[in-house]
C-alpha atoms as a PDB file:
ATOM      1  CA  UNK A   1      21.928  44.013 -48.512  1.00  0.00           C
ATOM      2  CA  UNK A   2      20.508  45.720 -45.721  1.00  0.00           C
ATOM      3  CA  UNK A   3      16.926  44.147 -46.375  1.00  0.00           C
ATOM      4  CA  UNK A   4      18.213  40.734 -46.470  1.00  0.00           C
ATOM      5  CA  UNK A   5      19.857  40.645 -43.602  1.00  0.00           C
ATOM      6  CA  UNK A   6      17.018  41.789 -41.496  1.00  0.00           C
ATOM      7  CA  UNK A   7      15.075  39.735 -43.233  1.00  0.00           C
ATOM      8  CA  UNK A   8      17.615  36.711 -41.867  1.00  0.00           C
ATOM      9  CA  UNK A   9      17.315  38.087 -38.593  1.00  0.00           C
ATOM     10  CA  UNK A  10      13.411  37.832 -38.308  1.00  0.00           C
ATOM     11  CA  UNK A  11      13.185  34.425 -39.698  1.00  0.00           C
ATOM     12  CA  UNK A  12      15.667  33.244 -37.399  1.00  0.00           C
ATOM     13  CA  UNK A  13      14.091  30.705 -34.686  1.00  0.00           C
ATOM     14  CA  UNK A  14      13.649  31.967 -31.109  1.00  0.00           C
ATOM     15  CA  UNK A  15      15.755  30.735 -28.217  1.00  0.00           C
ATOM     16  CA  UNK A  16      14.117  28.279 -25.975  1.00  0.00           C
ATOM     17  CA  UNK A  17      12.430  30.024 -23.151  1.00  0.00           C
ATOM     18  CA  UNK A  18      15.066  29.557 -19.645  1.00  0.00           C
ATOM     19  CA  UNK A  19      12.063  29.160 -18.211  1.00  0.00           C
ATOM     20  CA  UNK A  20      10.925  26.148 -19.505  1.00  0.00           C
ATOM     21  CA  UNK A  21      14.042  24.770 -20.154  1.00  0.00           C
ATOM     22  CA  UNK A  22      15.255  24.984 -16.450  1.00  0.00           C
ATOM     23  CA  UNK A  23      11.546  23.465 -15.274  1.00  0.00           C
ATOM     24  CA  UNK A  24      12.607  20.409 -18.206  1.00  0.00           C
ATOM     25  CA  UNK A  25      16.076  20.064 -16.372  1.00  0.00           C
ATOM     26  CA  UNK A  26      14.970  19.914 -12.869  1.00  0.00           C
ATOM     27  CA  UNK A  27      12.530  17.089 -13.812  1.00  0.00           C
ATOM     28  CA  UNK A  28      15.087  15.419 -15.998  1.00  0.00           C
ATOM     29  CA  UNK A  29      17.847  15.222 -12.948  1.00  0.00           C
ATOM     30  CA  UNK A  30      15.231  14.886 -10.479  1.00  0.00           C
ATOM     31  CA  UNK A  31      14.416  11.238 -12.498  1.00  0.00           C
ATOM     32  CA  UNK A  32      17.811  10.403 -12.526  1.00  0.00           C
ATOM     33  CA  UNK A  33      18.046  10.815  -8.996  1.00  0.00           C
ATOM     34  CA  UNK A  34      15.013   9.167  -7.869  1.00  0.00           C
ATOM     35  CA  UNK A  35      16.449   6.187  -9.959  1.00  0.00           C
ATOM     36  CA  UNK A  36      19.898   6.122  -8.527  1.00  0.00           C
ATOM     37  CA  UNK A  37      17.950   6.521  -4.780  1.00  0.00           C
ATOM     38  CA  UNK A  38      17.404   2.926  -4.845  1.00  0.00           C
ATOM     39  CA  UNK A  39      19.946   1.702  -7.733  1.00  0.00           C
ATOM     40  CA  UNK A  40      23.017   3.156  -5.678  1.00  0.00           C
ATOM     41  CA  UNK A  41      21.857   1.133  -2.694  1.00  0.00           C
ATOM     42  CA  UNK A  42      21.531  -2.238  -5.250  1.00  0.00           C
ATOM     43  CA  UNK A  43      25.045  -1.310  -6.193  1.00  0.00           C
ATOM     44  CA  UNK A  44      26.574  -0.758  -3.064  1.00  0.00           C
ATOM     45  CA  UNK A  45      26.964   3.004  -3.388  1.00  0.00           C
ATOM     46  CA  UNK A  46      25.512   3.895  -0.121  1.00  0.00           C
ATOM     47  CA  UNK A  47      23.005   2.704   2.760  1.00  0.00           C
ATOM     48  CA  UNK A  48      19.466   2.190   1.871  1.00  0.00           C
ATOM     49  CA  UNK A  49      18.819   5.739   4.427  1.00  0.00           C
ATOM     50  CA  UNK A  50      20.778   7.042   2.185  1.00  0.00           C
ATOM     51  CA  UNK A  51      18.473   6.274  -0.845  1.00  0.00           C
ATOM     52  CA  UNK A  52      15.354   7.535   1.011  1.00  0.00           C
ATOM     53  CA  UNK A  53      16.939  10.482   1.550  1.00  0.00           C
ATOM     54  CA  UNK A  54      17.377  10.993  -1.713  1.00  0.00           C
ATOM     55  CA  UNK A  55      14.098   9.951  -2.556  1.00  0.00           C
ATOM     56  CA  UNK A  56      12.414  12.466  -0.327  1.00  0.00           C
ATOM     57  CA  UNK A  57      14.547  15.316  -1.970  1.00  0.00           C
ATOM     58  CA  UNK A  58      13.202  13.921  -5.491  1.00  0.00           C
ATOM     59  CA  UNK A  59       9.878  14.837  -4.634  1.00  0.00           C
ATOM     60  CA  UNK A  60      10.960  18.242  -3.555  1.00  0.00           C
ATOM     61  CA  UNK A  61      12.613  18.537  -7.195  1.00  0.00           C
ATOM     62  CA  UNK A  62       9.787  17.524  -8.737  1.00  0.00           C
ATOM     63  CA  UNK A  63       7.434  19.633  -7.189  1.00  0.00           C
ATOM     64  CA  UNK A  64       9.781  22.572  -8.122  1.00  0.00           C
ATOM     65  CA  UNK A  65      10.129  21.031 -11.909  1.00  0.00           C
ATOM     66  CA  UNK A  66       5.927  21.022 -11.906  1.00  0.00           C
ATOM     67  CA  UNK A  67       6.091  24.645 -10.976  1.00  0.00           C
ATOM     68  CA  UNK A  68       8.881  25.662 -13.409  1.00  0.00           C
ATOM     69  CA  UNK A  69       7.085  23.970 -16.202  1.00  0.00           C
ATOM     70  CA  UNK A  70       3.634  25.299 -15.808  1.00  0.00           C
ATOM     71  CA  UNK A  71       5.022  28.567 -15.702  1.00  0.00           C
ATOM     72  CA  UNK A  72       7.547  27.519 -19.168  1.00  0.00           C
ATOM     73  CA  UNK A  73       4.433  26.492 -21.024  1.00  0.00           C
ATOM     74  CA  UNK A  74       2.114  29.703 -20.036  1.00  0.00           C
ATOM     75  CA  UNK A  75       5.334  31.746 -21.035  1.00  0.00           C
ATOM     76  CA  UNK A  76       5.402  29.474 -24.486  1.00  0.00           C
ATOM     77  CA  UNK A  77       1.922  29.466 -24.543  1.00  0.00           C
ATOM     78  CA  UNK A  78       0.549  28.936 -28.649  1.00  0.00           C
ATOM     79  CA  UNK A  79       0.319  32.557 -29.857  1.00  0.00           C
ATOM     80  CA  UNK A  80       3.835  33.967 -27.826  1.00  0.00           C
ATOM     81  CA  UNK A  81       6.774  34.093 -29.875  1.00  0.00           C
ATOM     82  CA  UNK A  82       8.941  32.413 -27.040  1.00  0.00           C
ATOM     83  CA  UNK A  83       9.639  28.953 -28.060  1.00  0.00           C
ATOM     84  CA  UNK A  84       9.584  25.812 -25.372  1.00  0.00           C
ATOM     85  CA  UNK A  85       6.003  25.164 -25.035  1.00  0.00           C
ATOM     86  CA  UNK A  86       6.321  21.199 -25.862  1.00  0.00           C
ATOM     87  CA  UNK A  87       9.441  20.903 -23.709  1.00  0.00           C
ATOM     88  CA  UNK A  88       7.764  22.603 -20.894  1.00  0.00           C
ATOM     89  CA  UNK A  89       4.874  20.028 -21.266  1.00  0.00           C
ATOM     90  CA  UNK A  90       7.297  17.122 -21.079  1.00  0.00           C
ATOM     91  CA  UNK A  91       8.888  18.467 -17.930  1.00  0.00           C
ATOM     92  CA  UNK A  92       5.534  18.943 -16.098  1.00  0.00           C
ATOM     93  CA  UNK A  93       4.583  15.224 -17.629  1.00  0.00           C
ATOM     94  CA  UNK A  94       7.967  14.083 -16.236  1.00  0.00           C
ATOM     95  CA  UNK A  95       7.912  15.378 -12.881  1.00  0.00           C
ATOM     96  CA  UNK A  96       4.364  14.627 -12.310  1.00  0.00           C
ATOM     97  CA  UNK A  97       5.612  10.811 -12.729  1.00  0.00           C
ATOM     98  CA  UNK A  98       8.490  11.427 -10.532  1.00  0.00           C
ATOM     99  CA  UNK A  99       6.697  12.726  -7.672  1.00  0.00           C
ATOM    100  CA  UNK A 100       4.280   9.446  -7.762  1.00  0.00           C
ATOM    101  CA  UNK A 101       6.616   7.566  -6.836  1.00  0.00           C
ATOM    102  CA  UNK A 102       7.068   7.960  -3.388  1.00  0.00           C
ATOM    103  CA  UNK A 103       3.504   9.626  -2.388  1.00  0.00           C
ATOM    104  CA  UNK A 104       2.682   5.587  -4.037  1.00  0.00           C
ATOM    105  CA  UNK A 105       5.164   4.305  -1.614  1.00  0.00           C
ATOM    106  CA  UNK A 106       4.088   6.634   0.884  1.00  0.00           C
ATOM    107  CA  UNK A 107       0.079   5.852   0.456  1.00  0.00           C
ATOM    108  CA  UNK A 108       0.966   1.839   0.879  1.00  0.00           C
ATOM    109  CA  UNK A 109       3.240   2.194   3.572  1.00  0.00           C
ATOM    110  CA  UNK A 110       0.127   4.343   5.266  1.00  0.00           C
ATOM    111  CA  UNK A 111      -2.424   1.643   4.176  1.00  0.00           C
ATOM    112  CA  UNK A 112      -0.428  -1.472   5.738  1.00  0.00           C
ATOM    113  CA  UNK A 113       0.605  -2.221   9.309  1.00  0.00           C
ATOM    114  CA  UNK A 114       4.734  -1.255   9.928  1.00  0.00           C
ATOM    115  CA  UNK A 115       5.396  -5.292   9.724  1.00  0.00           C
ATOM    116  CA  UNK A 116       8.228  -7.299   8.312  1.00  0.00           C
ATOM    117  CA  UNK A 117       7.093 -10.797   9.045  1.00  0.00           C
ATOM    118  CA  UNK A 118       3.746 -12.793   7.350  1.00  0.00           C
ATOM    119  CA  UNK A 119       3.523 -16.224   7.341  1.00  0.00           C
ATOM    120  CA  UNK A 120       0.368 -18.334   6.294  1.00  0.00           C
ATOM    121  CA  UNK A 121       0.529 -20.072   9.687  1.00  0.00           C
ATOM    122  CA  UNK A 122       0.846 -17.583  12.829  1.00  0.00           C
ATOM    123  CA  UNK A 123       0.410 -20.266  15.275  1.00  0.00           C
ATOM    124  CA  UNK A 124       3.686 -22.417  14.360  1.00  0.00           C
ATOM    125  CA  UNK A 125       5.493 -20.367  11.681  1.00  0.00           C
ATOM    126  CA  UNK A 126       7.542 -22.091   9.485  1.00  0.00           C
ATOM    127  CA  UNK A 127      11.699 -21.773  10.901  1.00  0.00           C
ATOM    128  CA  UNK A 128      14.700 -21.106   8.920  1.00  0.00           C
ATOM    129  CA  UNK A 129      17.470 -23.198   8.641  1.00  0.00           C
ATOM    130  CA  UNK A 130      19.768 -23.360   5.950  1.00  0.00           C
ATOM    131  CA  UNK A 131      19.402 -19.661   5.867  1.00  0.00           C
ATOM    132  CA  UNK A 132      20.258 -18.862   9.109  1.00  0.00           C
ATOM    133  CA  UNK A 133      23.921 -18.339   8.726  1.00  0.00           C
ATOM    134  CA  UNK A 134      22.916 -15.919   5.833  1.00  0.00           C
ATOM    135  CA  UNK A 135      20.487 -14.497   8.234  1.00  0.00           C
ATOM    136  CA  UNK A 136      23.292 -13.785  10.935  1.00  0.00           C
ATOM    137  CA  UNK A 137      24.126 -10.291  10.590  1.00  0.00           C
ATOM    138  CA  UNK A 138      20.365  -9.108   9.441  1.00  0.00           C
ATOM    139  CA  UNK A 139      19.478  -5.930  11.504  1.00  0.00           C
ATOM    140  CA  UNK A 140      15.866  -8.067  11.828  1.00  0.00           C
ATOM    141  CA  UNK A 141      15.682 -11.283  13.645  1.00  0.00           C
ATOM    142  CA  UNK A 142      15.003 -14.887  12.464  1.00  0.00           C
ATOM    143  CA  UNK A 143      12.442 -15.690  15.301  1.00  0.00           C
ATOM    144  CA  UNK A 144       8.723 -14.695  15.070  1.00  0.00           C
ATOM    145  CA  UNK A 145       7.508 -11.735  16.619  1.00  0.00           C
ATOM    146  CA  UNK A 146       4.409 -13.320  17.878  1.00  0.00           C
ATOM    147  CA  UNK A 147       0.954 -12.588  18.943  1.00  0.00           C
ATOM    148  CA  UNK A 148       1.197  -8.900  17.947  1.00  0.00           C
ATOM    149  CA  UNK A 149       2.026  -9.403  14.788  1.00  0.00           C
ATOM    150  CA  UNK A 150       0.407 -12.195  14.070  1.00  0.00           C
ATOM    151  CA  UNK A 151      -2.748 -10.047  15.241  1.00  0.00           C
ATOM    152  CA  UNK A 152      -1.361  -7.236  12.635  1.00  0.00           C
ATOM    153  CA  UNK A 153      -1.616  -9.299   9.814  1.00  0.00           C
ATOM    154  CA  UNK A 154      -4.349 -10.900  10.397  1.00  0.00           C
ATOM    155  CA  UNK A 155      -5.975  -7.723   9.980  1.00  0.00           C
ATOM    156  CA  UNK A 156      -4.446  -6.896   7.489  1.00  0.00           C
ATOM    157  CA  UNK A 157      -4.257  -9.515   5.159  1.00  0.00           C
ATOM    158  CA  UNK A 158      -7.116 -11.822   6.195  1.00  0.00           C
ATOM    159  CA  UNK A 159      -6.150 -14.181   2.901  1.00  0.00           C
ATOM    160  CA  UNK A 160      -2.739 -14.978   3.656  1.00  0.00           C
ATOM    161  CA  UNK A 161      -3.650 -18.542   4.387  1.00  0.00           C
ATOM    162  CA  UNK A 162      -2.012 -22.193   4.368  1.00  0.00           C
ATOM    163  CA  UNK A 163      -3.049 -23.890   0.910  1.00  0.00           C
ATOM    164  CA  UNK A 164      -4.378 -27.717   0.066  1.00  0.00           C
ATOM    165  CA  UNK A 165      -3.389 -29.261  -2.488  1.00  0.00           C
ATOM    166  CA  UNK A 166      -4.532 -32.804  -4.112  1.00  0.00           C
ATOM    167  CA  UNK A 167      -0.441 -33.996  -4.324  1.00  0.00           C
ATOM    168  CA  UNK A 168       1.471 -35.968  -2.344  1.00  0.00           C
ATOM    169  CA  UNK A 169       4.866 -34.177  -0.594  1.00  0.00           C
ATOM    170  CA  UNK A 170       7.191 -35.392  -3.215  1.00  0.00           C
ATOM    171  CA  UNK A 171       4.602 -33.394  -6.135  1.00  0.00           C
ATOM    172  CA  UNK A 172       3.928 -30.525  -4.467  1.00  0.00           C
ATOM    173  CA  UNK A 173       7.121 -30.113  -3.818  1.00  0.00           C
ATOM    174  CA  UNK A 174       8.303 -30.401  -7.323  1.00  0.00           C
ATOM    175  CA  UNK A 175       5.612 -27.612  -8.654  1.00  0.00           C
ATOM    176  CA  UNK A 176       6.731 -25.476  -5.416  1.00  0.00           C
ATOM    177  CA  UNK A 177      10.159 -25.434  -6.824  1.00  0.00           C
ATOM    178  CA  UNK A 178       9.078 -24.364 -10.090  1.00  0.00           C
ATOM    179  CA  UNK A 179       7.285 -21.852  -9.004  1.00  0.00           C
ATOM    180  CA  UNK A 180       9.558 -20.496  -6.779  1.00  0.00           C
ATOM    181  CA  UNK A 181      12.046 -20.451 -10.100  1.00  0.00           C
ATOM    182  CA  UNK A 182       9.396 -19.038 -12.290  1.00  0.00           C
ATOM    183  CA  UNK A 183       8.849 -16.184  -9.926  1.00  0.00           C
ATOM    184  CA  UNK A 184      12.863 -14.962  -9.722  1.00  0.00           C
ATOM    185  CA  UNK A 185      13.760 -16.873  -6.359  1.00  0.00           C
ATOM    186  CA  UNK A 186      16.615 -18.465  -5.316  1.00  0.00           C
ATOM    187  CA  UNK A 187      16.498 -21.137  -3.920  1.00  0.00           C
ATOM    188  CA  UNK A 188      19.202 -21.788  -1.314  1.00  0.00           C
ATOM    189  CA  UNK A 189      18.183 -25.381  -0.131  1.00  0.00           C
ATOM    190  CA  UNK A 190      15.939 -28.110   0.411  1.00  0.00           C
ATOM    191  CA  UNK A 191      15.107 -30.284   4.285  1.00  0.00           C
ATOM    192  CA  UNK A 192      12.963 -32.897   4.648  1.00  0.00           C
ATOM    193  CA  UNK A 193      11.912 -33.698   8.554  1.00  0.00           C
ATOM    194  CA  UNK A 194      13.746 -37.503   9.503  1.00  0.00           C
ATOM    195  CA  UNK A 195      10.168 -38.431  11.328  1.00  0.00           C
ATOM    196  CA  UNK A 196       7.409 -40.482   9.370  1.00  0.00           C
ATOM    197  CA  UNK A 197       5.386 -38.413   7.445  1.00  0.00           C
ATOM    198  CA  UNK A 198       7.578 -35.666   8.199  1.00  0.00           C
ATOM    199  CA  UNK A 199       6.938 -31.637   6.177  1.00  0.00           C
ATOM    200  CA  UNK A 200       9.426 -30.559   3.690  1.00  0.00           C
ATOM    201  CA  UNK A 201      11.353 -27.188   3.820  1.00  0.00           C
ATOM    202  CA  UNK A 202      12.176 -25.356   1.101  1.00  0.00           C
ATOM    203  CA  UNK A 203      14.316 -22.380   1.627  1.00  0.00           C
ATOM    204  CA  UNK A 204      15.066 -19.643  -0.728  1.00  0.00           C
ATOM    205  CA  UNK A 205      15.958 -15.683  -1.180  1.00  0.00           C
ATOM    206  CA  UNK A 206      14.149 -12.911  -3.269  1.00  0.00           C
ATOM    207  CA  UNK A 207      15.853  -9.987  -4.406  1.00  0.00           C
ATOM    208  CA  UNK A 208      13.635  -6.878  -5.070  1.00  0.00           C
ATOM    209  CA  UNK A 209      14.144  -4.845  -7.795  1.00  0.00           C
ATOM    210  CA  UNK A 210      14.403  -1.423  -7.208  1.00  0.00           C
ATOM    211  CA  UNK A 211      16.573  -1.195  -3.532  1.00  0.00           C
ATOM    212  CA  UNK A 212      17.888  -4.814  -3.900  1.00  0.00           C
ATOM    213  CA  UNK A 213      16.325  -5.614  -0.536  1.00  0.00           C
ATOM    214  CA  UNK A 214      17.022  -9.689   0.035  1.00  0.00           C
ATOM    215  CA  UNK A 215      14.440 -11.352   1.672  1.00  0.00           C
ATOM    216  CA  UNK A 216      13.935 -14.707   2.952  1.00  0.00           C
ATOM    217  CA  UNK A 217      11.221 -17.297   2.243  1.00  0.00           C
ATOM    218  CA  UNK A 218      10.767 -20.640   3.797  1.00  0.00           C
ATOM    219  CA  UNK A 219       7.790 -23.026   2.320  1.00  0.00           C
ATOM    220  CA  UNK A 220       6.353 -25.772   4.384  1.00  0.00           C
ATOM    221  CA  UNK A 221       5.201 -28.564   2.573  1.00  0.00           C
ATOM    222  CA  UNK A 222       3.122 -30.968   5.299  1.00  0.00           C
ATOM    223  CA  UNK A 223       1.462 -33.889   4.163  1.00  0.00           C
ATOM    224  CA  UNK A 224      -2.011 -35.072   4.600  1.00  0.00           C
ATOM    225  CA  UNK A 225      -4.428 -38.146   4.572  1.00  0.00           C
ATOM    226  CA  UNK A 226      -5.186 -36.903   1.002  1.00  0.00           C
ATOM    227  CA  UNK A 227      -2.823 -34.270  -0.367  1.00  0.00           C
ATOM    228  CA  UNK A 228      -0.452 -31.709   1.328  1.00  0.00           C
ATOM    229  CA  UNK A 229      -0.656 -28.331   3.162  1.00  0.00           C
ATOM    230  CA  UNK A 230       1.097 -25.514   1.946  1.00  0.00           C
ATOM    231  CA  UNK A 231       2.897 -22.726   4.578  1.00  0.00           C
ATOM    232  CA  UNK A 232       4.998 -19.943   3.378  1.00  0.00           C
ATOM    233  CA  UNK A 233       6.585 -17.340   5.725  1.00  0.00           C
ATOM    234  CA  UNK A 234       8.426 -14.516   4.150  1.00  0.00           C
ATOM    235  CA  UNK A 235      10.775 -12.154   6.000  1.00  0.00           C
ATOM    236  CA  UNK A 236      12.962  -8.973   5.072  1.00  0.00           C
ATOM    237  CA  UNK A 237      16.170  -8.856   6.896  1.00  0.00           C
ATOM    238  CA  UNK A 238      16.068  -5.362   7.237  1.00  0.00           C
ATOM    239  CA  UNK A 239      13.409  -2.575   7.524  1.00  0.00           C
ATOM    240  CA  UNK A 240      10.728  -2.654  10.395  1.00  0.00           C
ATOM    241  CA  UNK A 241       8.084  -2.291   7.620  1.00  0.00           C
ATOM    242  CA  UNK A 242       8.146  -4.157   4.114  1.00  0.00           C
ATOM    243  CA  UNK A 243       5.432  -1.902   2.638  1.00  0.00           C
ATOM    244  CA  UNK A 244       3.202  -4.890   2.106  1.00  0.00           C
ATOM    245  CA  UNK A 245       6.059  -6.777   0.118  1.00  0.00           C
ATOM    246  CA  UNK A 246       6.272  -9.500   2.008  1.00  0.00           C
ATOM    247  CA  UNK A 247       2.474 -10.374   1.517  1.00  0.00           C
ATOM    248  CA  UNK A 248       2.081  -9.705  -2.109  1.00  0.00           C
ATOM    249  CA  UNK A 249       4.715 -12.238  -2.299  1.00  0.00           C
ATOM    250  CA  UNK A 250       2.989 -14.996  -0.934  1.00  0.00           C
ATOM    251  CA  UNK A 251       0.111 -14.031  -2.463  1.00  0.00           C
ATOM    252  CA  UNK A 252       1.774 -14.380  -5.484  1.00  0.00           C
ATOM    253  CA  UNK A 253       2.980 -17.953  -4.609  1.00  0.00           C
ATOM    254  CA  UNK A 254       0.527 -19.431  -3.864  1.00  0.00           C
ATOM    255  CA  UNK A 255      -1.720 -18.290  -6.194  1.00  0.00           C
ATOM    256  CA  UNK A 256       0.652 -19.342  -9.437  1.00  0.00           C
ATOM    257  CA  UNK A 257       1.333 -22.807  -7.469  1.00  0.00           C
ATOM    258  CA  UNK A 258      -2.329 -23.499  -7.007  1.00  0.00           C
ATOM    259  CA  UNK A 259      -2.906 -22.879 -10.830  1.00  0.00           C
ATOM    260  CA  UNK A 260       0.047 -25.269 -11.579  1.00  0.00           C
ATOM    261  CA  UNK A 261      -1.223 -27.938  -9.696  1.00  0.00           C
ATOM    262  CA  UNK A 262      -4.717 -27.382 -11.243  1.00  0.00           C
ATOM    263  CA  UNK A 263      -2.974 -28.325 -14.819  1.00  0.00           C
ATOM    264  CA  UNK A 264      -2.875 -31.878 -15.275  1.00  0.00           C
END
């Protein structure tokens, strides 16, 4: 009886190693964090500070998960009898992607000038209209911001440029409002100038995804002898930079609206 139960008590698995499985936890609740940084402002938890704040102390988890972890799997190394090697891995793996995040956030915000603002057309930037009273209590104004900026972005991003299309108003407008659909906008309303041969507005909001920062778009439509021109100006209302948001937006426009307009 005696053998068998020391037999029992050899064959019986190890405990997982507290070392690795605290490095596992820290990364594991420093994910869930760094989700809920920008989530909780979307939901109205708290102010979007708030959520940086919280960001900031993700990376500080996640640098102590990536320590915690290497030191779980050289405890659980193959060969030691302590068990946690694989969870120890997945920490470090999990933490590694958690700290990405914002050193990526923080490398574009370095790599971009600390604007808000881009429009195709710096020397008469398409206005807001409809979405002015939406506008009204944005810590960032409706109005341009002028030379400087202008002279920021066109540094910048050197592409962000009006486009010409072979349509008439009336088409390009129709493909601009698909687009704009296709691409998760909302589209608040459409103007068209009383004077002959007058530009179209179209007005509409983007949401993004992570902070649930709205932003405001206005597209130009302006016709020609042959064709139209195409302006866009897109504008956070809050935030004095947009971490090149703004930009990849129109980019993004334009780019789908000129391959639409390609397909006959």
């Amino acid at each position: 009886m005696k053998k068998d139960t020391v037999k029992n008590q050899h064959s019986s698995p190890h405990p997982l190693d507290r070392i690795a499985f605290l490095g596992i936890t820290i990364a594991i609740l420093s994910a869930l964090a760094a989700a809920l940084s920008g989530f909780g402002h979307r939901l109205g938890w708290w102010h979007f500070a708030t959520g940086f704040s919280v960001l900031r102390w993700t990376a500080l988890g996640a640098l102590t998960g990536i320590v915690f972890s290497l030191w779980g799997a050289f405890r659980t190394r193959p060969g030691r009898q302590r068990r946690g090697f694989w969870p120890a891995l997945l920490g470090l793996t999990l933490s590694l992607v958690v700290l990405s995040i914002p050193l990526y956030w923080l490398f574009i915000a370095r790599s971009v000038p600390p604007i808000h603002d881009i429009t195709t057309d710096t020397q008469n930037p398409p206005a807001f209209s409809v979405l002015l009273p939406l506008r009204a209590d944005a810590p960032n104004p409706s109005h341009y911001g002028g030379i400087n900026i202008a002279a920021q972005q066109q540094e910048a991003y050197p592409e962000i440029k009006p486009l010409r299309l072979p349509l008439n108003s009336q088409a390009a407008l129709d493909k601009a409002l698909a687009v704009a659909h296709s691409l998760g906008w909302k589209v608040i309303g459409v103007e068209s100038q009383k004077t002959k041969g007058g530009s179209i507005r179209l007005e509409a909001t983007d949401t993004t995804f992570w902070f649930g920062f709205i932003d405001d778009i206005v597209v130009r439509i302006t016709p020609l002898d042959q064709g139209s021109k195409i302006d866009v100006r897109s504008v956070s209302r809050v935030g004095r930079s947009d971490v090149g948001t703004n930009a990849r937006r129109i980019r993004a426009f334009l780019t789908t609206l000129k391959e639409r307009a390609a397909i006959k």
